[in-house]
PDB file of N, CA and C in Angstrom:
ATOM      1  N   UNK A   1      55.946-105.997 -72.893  1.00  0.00           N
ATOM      2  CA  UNK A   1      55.230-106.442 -71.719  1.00  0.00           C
ATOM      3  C   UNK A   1      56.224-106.877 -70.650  1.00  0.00           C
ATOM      4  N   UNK A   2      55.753-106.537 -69.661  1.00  0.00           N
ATOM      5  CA  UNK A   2      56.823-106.593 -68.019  1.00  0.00           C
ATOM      6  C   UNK A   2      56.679-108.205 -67.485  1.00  0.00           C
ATOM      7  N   UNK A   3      57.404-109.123 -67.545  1.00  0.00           N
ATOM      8  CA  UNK A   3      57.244-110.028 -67.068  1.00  0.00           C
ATOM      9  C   UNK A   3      57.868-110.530 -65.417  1.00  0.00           C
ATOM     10  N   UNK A   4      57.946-111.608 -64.847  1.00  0.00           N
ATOM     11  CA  UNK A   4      58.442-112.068 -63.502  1.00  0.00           C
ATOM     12  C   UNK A   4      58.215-113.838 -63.543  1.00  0.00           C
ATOM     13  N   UNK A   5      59.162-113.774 -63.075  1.00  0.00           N
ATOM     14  CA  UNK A   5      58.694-115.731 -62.943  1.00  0.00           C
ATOM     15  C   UNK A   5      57.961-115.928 -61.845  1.00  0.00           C
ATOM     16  N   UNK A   6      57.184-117.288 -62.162  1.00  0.00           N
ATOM     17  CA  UNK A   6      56.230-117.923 -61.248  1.00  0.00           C
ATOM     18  C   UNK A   6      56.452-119.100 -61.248  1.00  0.00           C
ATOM     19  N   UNK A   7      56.217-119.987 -60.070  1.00  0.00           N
ATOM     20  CA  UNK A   7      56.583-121.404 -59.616  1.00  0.00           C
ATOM     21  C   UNK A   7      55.500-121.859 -59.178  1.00  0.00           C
ATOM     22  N   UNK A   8      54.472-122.736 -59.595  1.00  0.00           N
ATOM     23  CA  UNK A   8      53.611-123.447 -58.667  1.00  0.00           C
ATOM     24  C   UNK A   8      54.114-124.917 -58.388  1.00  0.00           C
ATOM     25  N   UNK A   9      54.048-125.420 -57.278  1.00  0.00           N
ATOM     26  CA  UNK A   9      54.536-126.452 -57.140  1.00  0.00           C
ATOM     27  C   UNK A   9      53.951-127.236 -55.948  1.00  0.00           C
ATOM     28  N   UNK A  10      54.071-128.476 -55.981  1.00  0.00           N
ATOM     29  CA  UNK A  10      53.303-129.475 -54.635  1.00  0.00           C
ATOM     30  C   UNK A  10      54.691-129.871 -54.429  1.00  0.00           C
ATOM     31  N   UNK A  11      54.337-130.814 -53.046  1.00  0.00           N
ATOM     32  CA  UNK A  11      55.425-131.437 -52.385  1.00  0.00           C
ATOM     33  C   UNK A  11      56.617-132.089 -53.286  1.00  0.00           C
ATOM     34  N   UNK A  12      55.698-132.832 -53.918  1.00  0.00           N
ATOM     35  CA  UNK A  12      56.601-133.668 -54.857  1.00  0.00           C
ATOM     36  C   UNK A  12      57.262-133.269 -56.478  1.00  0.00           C
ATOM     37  N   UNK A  13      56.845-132.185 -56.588  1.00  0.00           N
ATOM     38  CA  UNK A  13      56.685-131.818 -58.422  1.00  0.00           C
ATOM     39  C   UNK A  13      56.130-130.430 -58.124  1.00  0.00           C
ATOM     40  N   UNK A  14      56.932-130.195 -59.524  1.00  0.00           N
ATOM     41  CA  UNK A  14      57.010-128.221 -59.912  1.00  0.00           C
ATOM     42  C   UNK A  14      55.602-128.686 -61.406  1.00  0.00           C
ATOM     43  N   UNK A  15      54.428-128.161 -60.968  1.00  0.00           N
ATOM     44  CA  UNK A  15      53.421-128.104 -62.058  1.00  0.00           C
ATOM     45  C   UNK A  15      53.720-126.738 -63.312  1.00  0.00           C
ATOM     46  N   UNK A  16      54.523-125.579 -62.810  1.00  0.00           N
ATOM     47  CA  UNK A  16      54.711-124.560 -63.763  1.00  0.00           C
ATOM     48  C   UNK A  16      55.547-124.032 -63.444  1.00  0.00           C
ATOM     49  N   UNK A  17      56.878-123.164 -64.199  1.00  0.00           N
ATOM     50  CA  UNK A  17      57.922-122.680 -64.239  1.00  0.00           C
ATOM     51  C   UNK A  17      57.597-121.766 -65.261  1.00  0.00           C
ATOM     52  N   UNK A  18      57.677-120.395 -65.044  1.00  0.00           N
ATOM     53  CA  UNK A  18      58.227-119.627 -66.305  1.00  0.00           C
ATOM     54  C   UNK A  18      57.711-118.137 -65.995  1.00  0.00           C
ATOM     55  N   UNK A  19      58.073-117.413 -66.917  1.00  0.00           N
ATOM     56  CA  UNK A  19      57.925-115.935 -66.816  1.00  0.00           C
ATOM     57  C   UNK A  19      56.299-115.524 -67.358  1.00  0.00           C
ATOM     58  N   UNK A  20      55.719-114.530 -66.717  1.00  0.00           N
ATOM     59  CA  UNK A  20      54.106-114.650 -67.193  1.00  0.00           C
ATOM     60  C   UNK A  20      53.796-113.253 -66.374  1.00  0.00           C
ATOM     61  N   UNK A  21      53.167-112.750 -67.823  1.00  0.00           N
ATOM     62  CA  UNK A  21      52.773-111.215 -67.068  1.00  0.00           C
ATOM     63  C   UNK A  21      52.018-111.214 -66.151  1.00  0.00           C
ATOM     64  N   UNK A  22      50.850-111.851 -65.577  1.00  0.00           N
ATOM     65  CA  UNK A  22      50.047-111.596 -64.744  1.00  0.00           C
ATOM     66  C   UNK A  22      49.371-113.518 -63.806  1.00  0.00           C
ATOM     67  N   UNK A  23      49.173-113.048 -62.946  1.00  0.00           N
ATOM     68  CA  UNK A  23      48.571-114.294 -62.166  1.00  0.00           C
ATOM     69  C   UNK A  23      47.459-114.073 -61.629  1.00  0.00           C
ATOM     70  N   UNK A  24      46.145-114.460 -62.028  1.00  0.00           N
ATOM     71  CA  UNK A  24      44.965-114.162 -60.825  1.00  0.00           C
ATOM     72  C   UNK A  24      44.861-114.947 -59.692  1.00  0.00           C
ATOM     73  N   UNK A  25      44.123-115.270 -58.902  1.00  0.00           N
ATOM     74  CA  UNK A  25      44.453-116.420 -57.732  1.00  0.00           C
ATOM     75  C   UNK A  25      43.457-116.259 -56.733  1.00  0.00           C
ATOM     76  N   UNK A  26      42.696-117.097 -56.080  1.00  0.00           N
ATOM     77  CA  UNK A  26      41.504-117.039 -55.041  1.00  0.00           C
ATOM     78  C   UNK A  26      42.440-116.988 -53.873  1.00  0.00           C
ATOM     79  N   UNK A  27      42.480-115.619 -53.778  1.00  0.00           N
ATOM     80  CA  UNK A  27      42.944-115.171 -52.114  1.00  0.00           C
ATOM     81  C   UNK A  27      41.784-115.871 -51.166  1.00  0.00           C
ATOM     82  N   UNK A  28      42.255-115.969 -49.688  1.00  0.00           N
ATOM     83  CA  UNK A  28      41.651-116.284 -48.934  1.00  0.00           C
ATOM     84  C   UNK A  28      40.487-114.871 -48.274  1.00  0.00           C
ATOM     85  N   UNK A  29      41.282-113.627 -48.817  1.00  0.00           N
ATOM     86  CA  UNK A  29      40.309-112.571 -48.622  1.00  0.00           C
ATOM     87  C   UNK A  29      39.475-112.275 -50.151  1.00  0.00           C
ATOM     88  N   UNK A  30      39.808-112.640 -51.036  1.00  0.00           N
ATOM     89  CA  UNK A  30      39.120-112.506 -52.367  1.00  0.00           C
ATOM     90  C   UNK A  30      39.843-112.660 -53.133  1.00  0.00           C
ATOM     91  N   UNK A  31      39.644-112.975 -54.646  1.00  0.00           N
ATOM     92  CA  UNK A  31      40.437-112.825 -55.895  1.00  0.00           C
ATOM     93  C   UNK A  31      41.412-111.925 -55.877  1.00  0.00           C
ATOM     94  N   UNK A  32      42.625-112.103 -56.377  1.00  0.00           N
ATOM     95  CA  UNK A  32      43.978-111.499 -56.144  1.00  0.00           C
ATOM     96  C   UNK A  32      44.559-111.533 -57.615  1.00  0.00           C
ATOM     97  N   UNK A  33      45.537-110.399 -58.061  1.00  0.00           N
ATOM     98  CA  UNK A  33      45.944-110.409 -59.659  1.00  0.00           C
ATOM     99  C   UNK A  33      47.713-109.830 -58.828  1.00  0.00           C
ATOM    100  N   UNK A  34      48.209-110.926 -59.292  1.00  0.00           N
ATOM    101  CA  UNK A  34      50.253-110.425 -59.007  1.00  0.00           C
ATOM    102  C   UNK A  34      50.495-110.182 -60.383  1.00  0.00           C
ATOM    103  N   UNK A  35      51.010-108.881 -60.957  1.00  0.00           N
ATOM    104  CA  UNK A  35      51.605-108.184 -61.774  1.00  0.00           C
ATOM    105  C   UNK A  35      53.560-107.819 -61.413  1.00  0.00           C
ATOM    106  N   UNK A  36      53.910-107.609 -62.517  1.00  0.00           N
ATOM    107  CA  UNK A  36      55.792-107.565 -62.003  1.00  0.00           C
ATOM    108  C   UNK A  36      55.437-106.691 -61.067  1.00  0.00           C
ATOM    109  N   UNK A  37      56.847-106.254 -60.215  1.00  0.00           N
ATOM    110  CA  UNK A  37      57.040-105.505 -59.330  1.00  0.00           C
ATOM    111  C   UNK A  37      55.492-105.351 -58.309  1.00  0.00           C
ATOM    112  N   UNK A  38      55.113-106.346 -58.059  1.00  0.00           N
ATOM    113  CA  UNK A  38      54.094-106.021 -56.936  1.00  0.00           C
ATOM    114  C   UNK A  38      54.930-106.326 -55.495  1.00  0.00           C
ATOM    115  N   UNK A  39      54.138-105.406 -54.196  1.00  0.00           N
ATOM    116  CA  UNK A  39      54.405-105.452 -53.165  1.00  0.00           C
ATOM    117  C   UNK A  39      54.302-107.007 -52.780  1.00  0.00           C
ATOM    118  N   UNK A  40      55.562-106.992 -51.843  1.00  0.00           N
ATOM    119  CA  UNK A  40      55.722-108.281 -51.266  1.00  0.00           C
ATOM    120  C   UNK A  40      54.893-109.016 -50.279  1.00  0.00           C
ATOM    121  N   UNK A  41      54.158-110.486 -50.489  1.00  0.00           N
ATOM    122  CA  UNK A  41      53.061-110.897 -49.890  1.00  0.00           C
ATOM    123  C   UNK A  41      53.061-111.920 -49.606  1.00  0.00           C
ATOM    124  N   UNK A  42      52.590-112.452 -48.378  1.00  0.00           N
ATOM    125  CA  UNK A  42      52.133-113.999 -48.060  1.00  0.00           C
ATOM    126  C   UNK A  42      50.821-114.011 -48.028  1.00  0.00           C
ATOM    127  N   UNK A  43      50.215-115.093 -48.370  1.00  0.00           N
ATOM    128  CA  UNK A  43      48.641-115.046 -48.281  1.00  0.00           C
ATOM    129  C   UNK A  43      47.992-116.549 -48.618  1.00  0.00           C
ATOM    130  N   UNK A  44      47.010-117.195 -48.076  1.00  0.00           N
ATOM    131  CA  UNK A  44      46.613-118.401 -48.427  1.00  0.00           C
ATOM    132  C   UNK A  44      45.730-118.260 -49.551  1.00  0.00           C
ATOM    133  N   UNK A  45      45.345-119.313 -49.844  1.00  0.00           N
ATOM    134  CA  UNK A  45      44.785-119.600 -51.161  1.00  0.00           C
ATOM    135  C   UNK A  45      43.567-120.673 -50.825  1.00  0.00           C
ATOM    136  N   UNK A  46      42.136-119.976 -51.158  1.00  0.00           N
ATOM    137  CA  UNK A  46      41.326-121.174 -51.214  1.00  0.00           C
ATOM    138  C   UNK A  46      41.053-121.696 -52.517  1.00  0.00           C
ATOM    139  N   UNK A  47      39.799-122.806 -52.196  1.00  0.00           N
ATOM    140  CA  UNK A  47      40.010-123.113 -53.779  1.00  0.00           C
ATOM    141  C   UNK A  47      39.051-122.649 -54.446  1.00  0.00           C
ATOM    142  N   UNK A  48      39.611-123.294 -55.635  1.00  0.00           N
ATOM    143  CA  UNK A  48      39.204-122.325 -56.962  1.00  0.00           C
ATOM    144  C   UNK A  48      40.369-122.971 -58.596  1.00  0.00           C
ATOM    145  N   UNK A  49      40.356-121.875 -58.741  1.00  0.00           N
ATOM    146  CA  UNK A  49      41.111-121.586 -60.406  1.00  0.00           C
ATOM    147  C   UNK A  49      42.281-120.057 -60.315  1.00  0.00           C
ATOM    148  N   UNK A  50      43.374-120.896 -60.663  1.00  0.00           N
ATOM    149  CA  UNK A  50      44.421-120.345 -60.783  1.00  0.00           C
ATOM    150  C   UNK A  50      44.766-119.521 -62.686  1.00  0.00           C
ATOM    151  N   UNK A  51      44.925-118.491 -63.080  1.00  0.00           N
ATOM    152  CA  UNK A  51      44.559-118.169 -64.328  1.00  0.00           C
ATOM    153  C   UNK A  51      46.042-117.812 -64.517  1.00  0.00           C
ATOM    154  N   UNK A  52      46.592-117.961 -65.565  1.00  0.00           N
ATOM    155  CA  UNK A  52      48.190-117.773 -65.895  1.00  0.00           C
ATOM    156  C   UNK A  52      48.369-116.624 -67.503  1.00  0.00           C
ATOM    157  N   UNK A  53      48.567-115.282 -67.533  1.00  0.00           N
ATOM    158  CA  UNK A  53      48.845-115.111 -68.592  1.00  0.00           C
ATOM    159  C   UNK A  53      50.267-115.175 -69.004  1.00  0.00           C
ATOM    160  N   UNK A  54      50.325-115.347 -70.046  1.00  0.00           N
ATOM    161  CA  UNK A  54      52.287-115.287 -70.630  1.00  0.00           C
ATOM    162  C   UNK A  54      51.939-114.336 -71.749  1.00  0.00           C
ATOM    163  N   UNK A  55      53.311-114.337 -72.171  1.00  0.00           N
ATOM    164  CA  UNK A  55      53.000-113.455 -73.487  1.00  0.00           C
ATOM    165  C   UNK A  55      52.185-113.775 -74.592  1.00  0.00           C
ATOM    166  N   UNK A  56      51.849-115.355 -74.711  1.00  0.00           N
ATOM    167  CA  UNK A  56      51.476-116.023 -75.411  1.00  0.00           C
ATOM    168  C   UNK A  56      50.405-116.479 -75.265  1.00  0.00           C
ATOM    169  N   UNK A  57      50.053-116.882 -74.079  1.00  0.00           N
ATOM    170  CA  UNK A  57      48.725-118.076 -74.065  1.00  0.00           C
ATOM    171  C   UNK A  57      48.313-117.250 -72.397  1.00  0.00           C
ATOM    172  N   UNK A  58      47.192-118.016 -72.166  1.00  0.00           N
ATOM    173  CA  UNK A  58      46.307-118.058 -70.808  1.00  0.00           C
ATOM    174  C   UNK A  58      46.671-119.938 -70.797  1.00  0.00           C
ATOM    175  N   UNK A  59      46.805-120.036 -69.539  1.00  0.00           N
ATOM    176  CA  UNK A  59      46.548-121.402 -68.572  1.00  0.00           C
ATOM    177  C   UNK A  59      46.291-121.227 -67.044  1.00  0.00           C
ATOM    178  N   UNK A  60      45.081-122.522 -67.161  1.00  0.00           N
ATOM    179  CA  UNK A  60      44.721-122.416 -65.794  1.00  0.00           C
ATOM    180  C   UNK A  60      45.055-123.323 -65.013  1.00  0.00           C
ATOM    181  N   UNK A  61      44.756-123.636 -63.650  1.00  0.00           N
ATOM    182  CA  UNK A  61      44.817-124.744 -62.621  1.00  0.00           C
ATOM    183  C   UNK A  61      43.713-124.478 -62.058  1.00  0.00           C
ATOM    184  N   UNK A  62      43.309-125.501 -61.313  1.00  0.00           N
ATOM    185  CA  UNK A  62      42.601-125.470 -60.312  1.00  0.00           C
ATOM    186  C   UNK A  62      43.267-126.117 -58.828  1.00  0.00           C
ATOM    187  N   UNK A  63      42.392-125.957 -57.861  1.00  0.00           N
ATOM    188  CA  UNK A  63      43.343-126.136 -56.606  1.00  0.00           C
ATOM    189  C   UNK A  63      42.229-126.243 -55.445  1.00  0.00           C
ATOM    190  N   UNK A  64      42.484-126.691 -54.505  1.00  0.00           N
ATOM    191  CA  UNK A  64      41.838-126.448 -53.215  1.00  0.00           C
ATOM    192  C   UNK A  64      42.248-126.194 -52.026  1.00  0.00           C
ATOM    193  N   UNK A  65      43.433-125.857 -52.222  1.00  0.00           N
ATOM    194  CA  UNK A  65      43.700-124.868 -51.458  1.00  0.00           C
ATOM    195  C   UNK A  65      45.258-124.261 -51.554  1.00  0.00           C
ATOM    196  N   UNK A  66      46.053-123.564 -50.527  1.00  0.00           N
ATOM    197  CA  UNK A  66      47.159-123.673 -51.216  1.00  0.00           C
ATOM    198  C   UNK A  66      47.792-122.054 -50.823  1.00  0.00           C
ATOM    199  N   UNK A  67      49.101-121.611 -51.023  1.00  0.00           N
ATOM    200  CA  UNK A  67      49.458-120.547 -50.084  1.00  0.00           C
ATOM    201  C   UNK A  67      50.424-119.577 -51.227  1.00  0.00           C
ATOM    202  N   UNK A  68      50.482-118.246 -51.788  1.00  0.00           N
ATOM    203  CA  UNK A  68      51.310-117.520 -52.259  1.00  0.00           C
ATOM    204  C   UNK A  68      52.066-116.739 -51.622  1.00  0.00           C
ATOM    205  N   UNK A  69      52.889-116.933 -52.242  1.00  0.00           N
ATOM    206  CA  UNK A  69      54.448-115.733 -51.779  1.00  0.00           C
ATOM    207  C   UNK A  69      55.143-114.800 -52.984  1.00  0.00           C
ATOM    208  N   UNK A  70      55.183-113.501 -52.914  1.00  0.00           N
ATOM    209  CA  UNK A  70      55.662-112.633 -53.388  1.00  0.00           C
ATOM    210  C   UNK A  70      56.554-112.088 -53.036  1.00  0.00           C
ATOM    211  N   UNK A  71      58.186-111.682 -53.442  1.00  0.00           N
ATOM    212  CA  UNK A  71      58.430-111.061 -53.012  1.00  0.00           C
ATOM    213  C   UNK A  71      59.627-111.108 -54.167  1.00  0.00           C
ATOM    214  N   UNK A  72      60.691-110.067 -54.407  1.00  0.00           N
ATOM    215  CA  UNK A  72      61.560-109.914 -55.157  1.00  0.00           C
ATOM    216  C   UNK A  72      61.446-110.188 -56.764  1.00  0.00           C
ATOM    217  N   UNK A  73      60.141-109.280 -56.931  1.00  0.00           N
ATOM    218  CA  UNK A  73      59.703-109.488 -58.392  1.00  0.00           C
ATOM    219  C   UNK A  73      59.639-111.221 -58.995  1.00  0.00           C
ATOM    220  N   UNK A  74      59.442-112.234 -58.057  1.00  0.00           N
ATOM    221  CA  UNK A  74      59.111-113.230 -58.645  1.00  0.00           C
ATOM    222  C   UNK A  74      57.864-113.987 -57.363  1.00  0.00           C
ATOM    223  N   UNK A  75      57.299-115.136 -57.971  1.00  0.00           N
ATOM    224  CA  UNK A  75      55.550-115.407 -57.349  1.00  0.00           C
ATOM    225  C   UNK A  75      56.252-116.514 -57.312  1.00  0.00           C
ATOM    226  N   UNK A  76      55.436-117.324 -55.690  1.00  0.00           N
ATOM    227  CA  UNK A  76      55.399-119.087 -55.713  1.00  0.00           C
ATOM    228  C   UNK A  76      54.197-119.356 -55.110  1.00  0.00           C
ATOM    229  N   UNK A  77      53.675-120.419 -55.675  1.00  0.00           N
ATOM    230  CA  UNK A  77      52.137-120.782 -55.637  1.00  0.00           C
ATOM    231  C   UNK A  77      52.603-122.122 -54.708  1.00  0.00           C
ATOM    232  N   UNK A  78      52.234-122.573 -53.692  1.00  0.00           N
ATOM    233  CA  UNK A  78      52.869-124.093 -53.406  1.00  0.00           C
ATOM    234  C   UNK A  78      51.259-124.711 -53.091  1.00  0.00           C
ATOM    235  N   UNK A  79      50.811-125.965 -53.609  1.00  0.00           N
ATOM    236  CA  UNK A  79      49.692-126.419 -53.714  1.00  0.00           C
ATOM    237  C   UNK A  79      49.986-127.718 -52.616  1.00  0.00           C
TER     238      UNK A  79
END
């Protein structure tokens, strides 16, 4: 399985660090899924539920609002 790291993080504190095949995420135009090597993106985030797969487990977040960035095979979620 193809992995990429992901960072969600608030002002003060990193909530997740690590490599994870897939991310779903409430785009501000609709539900959004970042897989490795996806095209490079800025985009806001409303709220909702953030879904995390790894090789291992699913984890979620929730959020209310909040902005993603893609680009160079790795994701940052900043809440």
């Amino acid at each position: 399985m193809t992995t990429f790291p992901l960072t969600i993080a608030t002002v003060d504190k990193t909530l997740f660090h690590g490599h994870v095949v897939s991310v779903n995420c409430p785009g501000s135009e609709g539900e959004l899924t970042v897989l490795a090597h996806h095209a490079p993106l800025i985009t806001r985030l409303k709220g909702g539920e953030i879904r995390i797969k790894t090789e291992h487990d699913i984890t979620t977040f929730s959020l209310d609002h909040g902005l993603l960035e893609v680009s160079r095979n790795e994701a940052v979620i900043l809440l």
